[in-house]
Protein backbone atom coordinates (compact mmCIF):
# COMPACT_ATOMS: atom_id res chain seq x y z
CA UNK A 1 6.51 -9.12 -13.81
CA UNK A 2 3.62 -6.90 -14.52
CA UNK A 3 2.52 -7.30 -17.97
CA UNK A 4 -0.70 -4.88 -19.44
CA UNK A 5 -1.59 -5.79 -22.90
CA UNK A 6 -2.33 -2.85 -25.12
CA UNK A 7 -5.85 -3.08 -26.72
CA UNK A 8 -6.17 -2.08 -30.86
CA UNK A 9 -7.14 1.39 -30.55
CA UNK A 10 -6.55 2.13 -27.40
CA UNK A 11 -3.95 5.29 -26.00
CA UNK A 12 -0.45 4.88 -24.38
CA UNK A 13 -1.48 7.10 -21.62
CA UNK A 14 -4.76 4.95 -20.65
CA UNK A 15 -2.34 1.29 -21.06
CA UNK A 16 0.49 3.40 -18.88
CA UNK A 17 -2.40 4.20 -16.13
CA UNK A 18 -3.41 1.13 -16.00
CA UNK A 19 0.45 -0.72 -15.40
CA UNK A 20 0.95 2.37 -12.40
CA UNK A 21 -2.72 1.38 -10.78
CA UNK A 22 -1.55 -2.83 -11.27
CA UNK A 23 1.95 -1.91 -10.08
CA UNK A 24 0.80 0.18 -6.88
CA UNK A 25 -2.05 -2.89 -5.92
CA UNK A 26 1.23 -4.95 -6.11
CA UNK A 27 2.79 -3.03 -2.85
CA UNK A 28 6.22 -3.64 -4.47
CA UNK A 29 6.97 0.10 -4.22
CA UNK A 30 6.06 0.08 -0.28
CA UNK A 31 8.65 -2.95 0.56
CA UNK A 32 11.50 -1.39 -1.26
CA UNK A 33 10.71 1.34 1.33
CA UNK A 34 10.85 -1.01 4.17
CA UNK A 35 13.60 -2.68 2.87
CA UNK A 36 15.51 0.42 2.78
CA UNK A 37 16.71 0.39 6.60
CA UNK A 38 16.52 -2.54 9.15
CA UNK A 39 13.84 -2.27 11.71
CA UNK A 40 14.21 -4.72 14.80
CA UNK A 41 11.20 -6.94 15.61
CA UNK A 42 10.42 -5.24 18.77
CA UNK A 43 9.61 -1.72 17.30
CA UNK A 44 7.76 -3.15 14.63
CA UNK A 45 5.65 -4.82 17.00
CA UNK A 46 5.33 -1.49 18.60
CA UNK A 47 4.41 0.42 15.54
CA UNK A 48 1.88 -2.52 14.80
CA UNK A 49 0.26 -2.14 18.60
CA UNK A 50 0.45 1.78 18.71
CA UNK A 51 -1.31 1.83 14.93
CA UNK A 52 -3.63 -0.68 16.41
CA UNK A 53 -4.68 1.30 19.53
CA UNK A 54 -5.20 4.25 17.28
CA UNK A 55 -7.84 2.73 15.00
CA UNK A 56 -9.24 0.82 17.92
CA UNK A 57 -10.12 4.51 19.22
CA UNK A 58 -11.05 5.94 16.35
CA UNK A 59 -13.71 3.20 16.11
CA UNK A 60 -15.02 4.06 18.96
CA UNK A 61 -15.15 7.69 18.42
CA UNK A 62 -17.16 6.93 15.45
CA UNK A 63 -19.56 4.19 17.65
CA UNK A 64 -20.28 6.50 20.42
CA UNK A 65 -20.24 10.07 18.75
């Protein structure tokens, strides 16, 4: 549970940015996404090798040019 502690004198908007930037470094947002439909092991590897290649090459794009 995230808790943000409200400082004397301080706004409601500035203590509710603060929860929002603690709750997105959290990345509890992204695996209720994942969670949402079942993906087998085997594409998930592939997504993870395909991403992989991609900044692999975009590495070397930014090496050689």
């Amino acid at each position: 549970m995230i808790k943000v502690p409200v400082k004397e004198g301080e706004s409601i908007e500035r203590a509710l940015k603060r929860f929002k930037r603690k709750f997105e470094r959290t990345g509890a947002l992204k695996e209720v996404r994942t969670r949402q439909a079942y993906a087998k092991p085997s594409v998930v590897n592939r997504a993870q090798m395909i991403k992989a290649v991609y900044v692999e090459q975009l590495r070397r794009a930014e090496r050689e040019g």
